[in-house]
Protein backbone atom coordinates (compact mmCIF):
# COMPACT_ATOMS: atom_id res chain seq x y z
CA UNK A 1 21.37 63.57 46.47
CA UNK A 2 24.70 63.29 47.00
CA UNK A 3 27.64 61.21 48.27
CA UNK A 4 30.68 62.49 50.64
CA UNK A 5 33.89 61.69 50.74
CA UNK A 6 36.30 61.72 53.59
CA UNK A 7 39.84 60.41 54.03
CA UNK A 8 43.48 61.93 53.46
CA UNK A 9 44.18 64.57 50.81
CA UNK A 10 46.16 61.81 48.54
CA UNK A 11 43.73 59.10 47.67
CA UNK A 12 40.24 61.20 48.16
CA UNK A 13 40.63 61.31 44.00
CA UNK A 14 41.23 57.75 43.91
CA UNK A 15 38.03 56.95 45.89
CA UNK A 16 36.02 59.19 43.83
CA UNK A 17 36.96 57.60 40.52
CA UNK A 18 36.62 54.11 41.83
CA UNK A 19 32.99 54.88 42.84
CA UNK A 20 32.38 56.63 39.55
CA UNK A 21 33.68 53.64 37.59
CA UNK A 22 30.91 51.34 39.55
CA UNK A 23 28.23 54.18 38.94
CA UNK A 24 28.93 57.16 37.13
CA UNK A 25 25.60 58.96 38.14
CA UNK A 26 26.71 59.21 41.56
CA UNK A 27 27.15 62.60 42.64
CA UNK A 28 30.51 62.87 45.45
CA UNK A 29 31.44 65.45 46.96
CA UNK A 30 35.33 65.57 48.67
CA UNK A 31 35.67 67.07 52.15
CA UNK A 32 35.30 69.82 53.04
CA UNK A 33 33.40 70.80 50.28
CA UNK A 34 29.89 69.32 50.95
CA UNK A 35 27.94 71.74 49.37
CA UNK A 36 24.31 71.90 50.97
CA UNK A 37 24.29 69.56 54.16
CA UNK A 38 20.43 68.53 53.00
CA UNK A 39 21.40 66.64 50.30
CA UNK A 40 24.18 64.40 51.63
CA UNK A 41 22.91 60.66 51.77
CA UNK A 42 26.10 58.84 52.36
CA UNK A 43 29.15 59.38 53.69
CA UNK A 44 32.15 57.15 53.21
CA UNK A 45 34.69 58.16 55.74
CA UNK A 46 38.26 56.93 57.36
CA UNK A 47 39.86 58.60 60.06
CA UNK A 48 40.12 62.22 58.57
CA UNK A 49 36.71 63.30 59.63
CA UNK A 50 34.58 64.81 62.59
CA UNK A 51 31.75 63.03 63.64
CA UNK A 52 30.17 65.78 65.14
CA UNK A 53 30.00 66.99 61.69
CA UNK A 54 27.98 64.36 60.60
CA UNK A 55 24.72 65.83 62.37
CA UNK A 56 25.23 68.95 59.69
CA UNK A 57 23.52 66.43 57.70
CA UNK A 58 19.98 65.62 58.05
CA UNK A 59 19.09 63.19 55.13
CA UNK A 60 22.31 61.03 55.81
CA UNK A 61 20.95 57.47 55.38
CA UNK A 62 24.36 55.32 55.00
CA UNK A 63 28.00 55.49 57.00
CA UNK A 64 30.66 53.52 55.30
CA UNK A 65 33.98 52.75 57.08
CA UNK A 66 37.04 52.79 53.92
CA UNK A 67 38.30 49.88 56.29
CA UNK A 68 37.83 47.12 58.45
CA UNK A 69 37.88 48.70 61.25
CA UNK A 70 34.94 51.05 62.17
CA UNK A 71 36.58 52.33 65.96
CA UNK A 72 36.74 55.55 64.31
CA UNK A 73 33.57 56.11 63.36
CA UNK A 74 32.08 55.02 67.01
CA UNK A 75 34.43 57.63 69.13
CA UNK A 76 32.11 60.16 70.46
CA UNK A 77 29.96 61.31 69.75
CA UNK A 78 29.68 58.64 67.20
CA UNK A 79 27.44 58.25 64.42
CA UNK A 80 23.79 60.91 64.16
CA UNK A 81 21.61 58.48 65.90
CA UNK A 82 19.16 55.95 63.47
CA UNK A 83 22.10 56.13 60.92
CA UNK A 84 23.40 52.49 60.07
CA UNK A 85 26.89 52.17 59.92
CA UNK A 86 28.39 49.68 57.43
CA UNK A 87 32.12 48.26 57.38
CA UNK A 88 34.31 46.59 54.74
CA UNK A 89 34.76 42.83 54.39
CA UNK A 90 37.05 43.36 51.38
CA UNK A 91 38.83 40.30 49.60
CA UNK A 92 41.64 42.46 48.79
CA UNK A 93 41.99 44.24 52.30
CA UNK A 94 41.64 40.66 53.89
CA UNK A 95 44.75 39.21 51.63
CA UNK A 96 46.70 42.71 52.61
CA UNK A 97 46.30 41.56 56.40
CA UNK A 98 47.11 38.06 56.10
CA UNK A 99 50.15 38.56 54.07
CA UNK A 100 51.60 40.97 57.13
CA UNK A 101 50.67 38.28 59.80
CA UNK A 102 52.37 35.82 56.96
CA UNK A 103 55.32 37.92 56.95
CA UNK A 104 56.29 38.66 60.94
CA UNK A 105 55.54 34.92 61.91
CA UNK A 106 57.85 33.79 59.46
CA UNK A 107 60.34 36.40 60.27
CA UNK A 108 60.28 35.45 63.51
CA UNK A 109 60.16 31.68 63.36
CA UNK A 110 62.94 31.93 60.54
CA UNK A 111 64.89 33.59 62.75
CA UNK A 112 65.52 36.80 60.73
CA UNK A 113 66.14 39.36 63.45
CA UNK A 114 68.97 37.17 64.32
CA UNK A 115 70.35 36.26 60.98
CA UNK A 116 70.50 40.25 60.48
CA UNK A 117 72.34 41.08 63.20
CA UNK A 118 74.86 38.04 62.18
CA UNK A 119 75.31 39.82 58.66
CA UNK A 120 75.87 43.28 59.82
CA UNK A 121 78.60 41.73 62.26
CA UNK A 122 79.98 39.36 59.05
CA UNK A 123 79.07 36.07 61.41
CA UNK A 124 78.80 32.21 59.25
CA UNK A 125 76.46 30.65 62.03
CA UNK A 126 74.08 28.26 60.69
CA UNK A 127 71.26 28.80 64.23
CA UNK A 128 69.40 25.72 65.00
CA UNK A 129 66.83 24.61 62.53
CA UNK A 130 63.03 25.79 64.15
CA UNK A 131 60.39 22.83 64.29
CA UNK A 132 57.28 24.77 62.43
CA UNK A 133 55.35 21.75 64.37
CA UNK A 134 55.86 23.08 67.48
CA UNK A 135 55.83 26.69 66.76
CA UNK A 136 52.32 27.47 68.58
CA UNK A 137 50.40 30.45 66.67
CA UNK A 138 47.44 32.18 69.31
CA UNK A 139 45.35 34.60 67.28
CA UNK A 140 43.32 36.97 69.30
CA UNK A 141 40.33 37.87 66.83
CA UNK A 142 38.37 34.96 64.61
CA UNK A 143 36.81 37.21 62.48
CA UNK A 144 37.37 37.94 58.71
CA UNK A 145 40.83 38.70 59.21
CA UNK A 146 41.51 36.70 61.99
CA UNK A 147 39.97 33.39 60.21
CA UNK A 148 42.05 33.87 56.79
CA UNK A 149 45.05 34.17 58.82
CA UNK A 150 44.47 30.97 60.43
CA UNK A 151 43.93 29.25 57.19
CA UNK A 152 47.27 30.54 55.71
CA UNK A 153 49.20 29.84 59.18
CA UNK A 154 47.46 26.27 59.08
CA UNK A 155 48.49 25.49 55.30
CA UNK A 156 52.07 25.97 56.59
CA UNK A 157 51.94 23.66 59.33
CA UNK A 158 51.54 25.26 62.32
CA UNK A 159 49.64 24.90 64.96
CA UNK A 160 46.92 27.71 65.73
CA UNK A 161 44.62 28.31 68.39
CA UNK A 162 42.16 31.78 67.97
CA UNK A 163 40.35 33.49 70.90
CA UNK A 164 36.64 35.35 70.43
CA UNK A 165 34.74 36.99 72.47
CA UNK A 166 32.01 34.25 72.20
CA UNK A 167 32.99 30.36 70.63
CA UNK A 168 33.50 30.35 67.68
CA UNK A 169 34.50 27.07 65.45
CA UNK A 170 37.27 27.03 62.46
CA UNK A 171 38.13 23.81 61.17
CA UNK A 172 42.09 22.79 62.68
CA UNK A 173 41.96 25.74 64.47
CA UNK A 174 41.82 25.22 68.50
CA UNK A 175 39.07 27.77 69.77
CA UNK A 176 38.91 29.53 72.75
CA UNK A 177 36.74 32.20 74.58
CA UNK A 178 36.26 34.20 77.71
CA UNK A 179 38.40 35.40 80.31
CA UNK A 180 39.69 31.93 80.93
CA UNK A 181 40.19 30.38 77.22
CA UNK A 182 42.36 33.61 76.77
CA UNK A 183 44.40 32.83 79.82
CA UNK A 184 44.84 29.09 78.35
CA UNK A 185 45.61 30.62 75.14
CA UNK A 186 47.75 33.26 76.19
CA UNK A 187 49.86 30.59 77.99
CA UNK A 188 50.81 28.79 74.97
CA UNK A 189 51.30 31.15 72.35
CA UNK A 190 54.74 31.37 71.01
CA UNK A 191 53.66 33.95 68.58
CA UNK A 192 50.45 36.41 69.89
CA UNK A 193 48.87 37.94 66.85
CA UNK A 194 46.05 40.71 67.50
CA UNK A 195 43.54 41.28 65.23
CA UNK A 196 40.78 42.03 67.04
CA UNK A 197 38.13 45.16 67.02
CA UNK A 198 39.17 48.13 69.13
CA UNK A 199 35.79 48.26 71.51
CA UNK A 200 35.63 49.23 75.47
CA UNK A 201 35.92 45.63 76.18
CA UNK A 202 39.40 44.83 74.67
CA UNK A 203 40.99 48.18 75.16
CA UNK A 204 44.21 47.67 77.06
CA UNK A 205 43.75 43.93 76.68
CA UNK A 206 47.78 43.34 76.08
CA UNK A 207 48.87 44.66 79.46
CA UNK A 208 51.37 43.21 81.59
CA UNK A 209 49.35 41.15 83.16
CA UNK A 210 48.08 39.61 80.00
CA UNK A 211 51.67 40.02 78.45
CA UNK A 212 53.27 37.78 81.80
CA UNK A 213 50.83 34.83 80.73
CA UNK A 214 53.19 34.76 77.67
CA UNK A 215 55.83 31.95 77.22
CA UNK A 216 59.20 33.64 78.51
CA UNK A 217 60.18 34.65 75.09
CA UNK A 218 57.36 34.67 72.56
CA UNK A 219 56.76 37.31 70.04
CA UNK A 220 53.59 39.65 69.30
CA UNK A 221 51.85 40.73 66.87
CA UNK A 222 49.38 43.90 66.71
CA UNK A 223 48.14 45.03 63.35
CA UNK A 224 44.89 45.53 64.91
CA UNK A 225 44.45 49.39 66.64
CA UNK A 226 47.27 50.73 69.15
CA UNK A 227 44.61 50.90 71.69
CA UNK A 228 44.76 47.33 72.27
CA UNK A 229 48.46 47.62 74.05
CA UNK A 230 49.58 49.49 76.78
CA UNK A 231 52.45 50.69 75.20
CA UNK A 232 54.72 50.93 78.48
CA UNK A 233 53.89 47.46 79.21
CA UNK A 234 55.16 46.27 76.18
CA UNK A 235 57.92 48.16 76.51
CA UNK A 236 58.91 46.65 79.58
CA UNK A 237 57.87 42.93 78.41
CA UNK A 238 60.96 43.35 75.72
CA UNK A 239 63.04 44.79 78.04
CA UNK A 240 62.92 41.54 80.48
CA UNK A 241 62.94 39.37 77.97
CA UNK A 242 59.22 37.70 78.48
CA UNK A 243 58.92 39.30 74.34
CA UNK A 244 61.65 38.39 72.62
CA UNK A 245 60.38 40.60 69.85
CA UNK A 246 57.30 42.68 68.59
CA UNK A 247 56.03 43.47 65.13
CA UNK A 248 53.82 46.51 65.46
CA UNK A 249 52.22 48.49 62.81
CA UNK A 250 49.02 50.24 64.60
CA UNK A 251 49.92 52.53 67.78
CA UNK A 252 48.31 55.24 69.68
CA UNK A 253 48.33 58.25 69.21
CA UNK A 254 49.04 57.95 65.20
CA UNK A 255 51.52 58.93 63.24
CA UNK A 256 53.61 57.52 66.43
CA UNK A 257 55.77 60.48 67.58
CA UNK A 258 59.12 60.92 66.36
CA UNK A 259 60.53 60.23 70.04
CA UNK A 260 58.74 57.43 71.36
CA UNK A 261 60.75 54.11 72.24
CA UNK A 262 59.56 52.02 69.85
CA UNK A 263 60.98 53.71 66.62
CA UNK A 264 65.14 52.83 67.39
CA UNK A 265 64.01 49.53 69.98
CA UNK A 266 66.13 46.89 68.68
CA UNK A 267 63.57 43.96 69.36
CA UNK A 268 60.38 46.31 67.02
CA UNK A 269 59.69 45.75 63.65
CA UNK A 270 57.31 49.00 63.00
CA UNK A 271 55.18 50.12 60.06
CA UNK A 272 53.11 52.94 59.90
CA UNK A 273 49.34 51.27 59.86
CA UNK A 274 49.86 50.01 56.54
CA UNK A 275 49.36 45.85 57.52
CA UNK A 276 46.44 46.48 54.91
CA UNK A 277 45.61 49.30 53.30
CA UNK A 278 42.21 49.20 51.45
CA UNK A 279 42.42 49.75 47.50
CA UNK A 280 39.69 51.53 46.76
CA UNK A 281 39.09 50.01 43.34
CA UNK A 282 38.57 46.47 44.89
CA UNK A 283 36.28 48.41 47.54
CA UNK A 284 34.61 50.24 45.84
CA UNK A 285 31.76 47.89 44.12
CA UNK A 286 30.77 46.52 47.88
CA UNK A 287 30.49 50.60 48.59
CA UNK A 288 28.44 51.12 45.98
CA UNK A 289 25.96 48.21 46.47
CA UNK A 290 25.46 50.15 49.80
CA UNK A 291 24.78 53.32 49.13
CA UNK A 292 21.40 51.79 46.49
CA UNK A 293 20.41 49.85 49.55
CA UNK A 294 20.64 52.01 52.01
CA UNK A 295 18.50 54.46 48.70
CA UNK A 296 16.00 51.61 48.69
CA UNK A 297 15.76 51.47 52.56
CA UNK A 298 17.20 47.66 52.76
CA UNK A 299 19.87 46.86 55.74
CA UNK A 300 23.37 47.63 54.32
CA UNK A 301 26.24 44.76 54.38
CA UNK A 302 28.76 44.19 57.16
CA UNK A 303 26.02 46.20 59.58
CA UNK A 304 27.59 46.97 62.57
CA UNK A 305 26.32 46.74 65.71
CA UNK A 306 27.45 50.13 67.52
CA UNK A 307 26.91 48.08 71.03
CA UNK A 308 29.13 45.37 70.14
CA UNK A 309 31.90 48.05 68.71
CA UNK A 310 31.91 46.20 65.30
């Protein structure tokens, strides 16, 4: 039996060794070359593939998201049906994230954006020093992610609230939940950092009538899934000044065409969905593990529950 391998052309080698290095009797095959669909058990996919292709296959046991996220794999028409789908709770990928949300809070509350513009126009203007006390941090999303972020944003002082779908308790960190604890949050956030799952329920969630909740000028964050913003509300949030700026690295549709707004807006920091990118090396052992339990007909790690959306 064998193991398939989807993703982009450049690191589908890099996967394959990884996985070889934790078990070099594995047999993988790279996309598009499955061979006979019969003897696929596992597929270990990212964005590059066709589910509907998945139903070629009718001894698939195991489907393993290369990332966090698993929105991808849940798009119709989803996974074949009695196939459990697994996700990665990676150390590695986790740092990757936090190290982002490290690096566009503290841009912002450092006041970068404006220390830039001061160089390029040769200005000596020492701005007022920012209180990291009072710099309020609202994370939407207490998962993995979300709850190493609010360690690290904690360790440097400020204050941080987090909003889940259902309560959820972090030690220092101020939960909330529901439709009104993210109204409550929403209204004190100075910085808004989204790292939630991409499911039917939070689709669209920063809109403008989420976005107006806001502090007149507090920044966002989304390294989460474009799908989460309405894009023209954002848009429009900078332009009135209720955003004062926006680091962005997930958008929809991806890659982010060469003409929309957001590539030349002077108030966007963009990168192109690579907050965290998953080393498959690090990944790869977790992976592994997976496919022999899913062989020996145990429940797989990070299970997700298709009804939930992660």
């Amino acid at each position: 039996m064998a193991v398939l391998l989807s993703t982009k052309a450049s690191t589908m080698e890099d996967w394959r060794d990884a996985l070889l290095e934790v078990d070099p009797s594995l047999e993988i095959r790279l996309f598009p070359e499955a061979g006979d669909p019969a003897e696929i058990e596992a597929a270990v996919c990212w964005t590059a593939h066709d589910m509907a292709e998945l139903r070629r296959y009718p001894n698939l046991k195991l489907l393993v998201s290369m990332g966090a996220g698993v929105d991808h794999l849940l798009r119709p028409p989803g996974p074949p049906p009695g196939v459990p789908v697994a996700r990665l709770v990676d150390e590695r990928l986790t740092q990757g994230m936090t190290e982002w949300v490290l690096l566009n809070v503290l841009r912002f509350h450092r006041q970068d954006p404006e220390y830039r513009a001061q160089q390029s126009a040769r200005i000596w203007n020492e701005l007022p020093a920012p209180d990291t006390a009072r710099r309020r941090i609202g994370i939407l999303g207490l998962g993995a992610l979300g709850g190493d972020a609010a360690r690290a944003l904690l360790a440097l002082g400020f204050p941080v609230m987090g909003w889940s779908r259902r309560p959820k308790s972090l030690p220092g960190v101020e939960s909330f939940h529901g439709d009104d604890g993210l109204a409550a949050m929403l209204a004190r956030s100075d910085i808004l950092v989204c790292l939630l799952p991409l499911t039917p329920e939070t689709r669209g969630l920063l809109d403008a009538s989420r976005l107006a909740l806001l502090p007149a000028g507090a920044y966002l964050l989304n390294s989460a899934r474009g799908g989460h913003m309405v894009a023209a509300d954002v848009l429009a949030a900078l332009e009135s000044g209720r955003l004062a700026g926006a680091a962005l690295d997930v958008f929809e549709p991806e890659p982010l065409p060469p003409e929309h707004p957001f590539w030349t807006h002077p108030k966007v920091v963009l990168t192109p969905h690579a907050a965290s990118i998953t080393i498959p090396r690090s990944a790869a052992p977790q992976v592994v593990e997976n496919i022999h339990r899913a062989r020996a007909g145990l429940t797989p790690l990070n299970l997700v529950d298709p009804a939930a959306g992660y």
